[in-house]
Protein backbone atom coordinates (compact mmCIF):
# COMPACT_ATOMS: atom_id res chain seq x y z
CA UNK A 1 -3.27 4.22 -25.14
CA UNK A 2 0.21 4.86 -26.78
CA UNK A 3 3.09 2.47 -26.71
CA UNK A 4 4.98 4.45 -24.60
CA UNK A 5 2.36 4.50 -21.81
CA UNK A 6 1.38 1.25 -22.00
CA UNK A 7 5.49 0.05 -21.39
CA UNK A 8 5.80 2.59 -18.79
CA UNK A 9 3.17 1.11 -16.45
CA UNK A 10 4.13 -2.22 -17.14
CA UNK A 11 7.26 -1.37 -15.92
CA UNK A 12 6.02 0.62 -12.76
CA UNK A 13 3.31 -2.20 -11.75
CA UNK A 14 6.17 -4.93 -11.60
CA UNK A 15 8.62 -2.22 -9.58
CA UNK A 16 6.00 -2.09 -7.38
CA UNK A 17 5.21 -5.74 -6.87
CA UNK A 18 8.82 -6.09 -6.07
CA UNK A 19 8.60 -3.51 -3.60
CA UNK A 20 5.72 -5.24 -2.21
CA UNK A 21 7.53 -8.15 -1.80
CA UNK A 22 10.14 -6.89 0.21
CA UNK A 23 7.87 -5.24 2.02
CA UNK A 24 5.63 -8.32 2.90
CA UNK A 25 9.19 -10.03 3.38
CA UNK A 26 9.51 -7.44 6.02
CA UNK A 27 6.26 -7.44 7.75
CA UNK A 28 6.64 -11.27 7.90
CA UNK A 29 10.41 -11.35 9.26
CA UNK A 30 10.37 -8.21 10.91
CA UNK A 31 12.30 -8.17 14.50
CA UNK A 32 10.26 -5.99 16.09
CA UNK A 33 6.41 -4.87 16.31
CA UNK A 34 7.24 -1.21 14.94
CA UNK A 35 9.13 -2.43 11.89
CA UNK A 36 5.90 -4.62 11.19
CA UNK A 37 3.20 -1.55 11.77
CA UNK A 38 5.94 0.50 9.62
CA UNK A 39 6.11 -2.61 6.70
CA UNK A 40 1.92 -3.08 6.88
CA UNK A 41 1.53 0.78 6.58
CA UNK A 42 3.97 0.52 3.18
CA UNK A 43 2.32 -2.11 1.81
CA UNK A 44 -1.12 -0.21 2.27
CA UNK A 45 0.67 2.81 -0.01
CA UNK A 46 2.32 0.31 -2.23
CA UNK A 47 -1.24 -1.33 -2.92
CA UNK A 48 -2.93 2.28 -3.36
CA UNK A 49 -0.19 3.33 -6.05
CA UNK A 50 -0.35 0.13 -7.83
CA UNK A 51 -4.37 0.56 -8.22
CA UNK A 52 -3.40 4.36 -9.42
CA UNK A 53 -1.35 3.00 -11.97
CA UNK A 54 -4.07 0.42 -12.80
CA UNK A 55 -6.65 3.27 -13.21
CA UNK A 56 -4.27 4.99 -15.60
CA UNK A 57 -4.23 2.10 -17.77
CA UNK A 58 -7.58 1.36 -17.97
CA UNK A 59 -8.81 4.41 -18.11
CA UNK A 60 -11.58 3.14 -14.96
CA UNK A 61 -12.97 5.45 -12.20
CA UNK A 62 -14.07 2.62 -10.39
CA UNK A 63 -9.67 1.95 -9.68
CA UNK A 64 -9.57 5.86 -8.06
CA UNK A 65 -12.55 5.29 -5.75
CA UNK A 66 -10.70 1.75 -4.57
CA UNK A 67 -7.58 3.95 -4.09
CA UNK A 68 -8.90 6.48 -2.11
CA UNK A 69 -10.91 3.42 0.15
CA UNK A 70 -7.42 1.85 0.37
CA UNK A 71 -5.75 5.13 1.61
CA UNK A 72 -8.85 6.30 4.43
CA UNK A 73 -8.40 2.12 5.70
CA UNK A 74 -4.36 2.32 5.90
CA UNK A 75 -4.64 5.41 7.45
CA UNK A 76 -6.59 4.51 10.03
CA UNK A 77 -5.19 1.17 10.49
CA UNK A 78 -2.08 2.64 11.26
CA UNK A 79 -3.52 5.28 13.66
CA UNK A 80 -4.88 2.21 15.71
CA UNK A 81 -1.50 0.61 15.55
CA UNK A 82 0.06 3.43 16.80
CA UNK A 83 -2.32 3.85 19.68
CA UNK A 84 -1.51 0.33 20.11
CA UNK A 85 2.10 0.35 20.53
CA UNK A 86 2.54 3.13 22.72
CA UNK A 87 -0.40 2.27 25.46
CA UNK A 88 -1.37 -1.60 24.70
CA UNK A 89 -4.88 -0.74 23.92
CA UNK A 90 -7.15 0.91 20.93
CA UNK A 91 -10.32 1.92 22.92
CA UNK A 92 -10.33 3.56 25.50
């Protein structure tokens, strides 16, 4: 891996653990229930781009296949949140 590449996601991995930060700062403090669905659903993407970046640096499959796991469970996570906050229940 060049120099360049290896800086670069250095940089981008610790941009996004800030981001998750906030975001976790957000989820925790949030005033109401939809800025907390709207914070978990972030830190779902935030947690799939960071294991992206991981997979570029590495150079590991295995980091894609966790990605796309992370991204089918935050989807539907926040589809059952959703359901959730509009009609106070998930099954029907």
């Amino acid at each position: 891996m060049s120099a360049l590449l290896s800086i670069a996601t250095t940089v981008t991995l610790l941009l996004y653990a800030v981001a998750m930060v906030l975001a976790l700062v957000r989820l925790l403090g949030g005033p109401r229930a939809q800025d907390r669905a709207l914070a978990s659903d972030f830190v779902f993407v935030v947690g799939m781009l960071m294991m992206l970046v991981l997979a570029i640096r590495y150079d590991s499959q295995m980091y894609f296949e966790g990605a796309l796991l992370m991204a089918l469970f935050g989807f539907v996570g926040s589809m059952a949140m959703a359901k959730f906050l509009l009609r106070g229940e998930v099954i029907e």
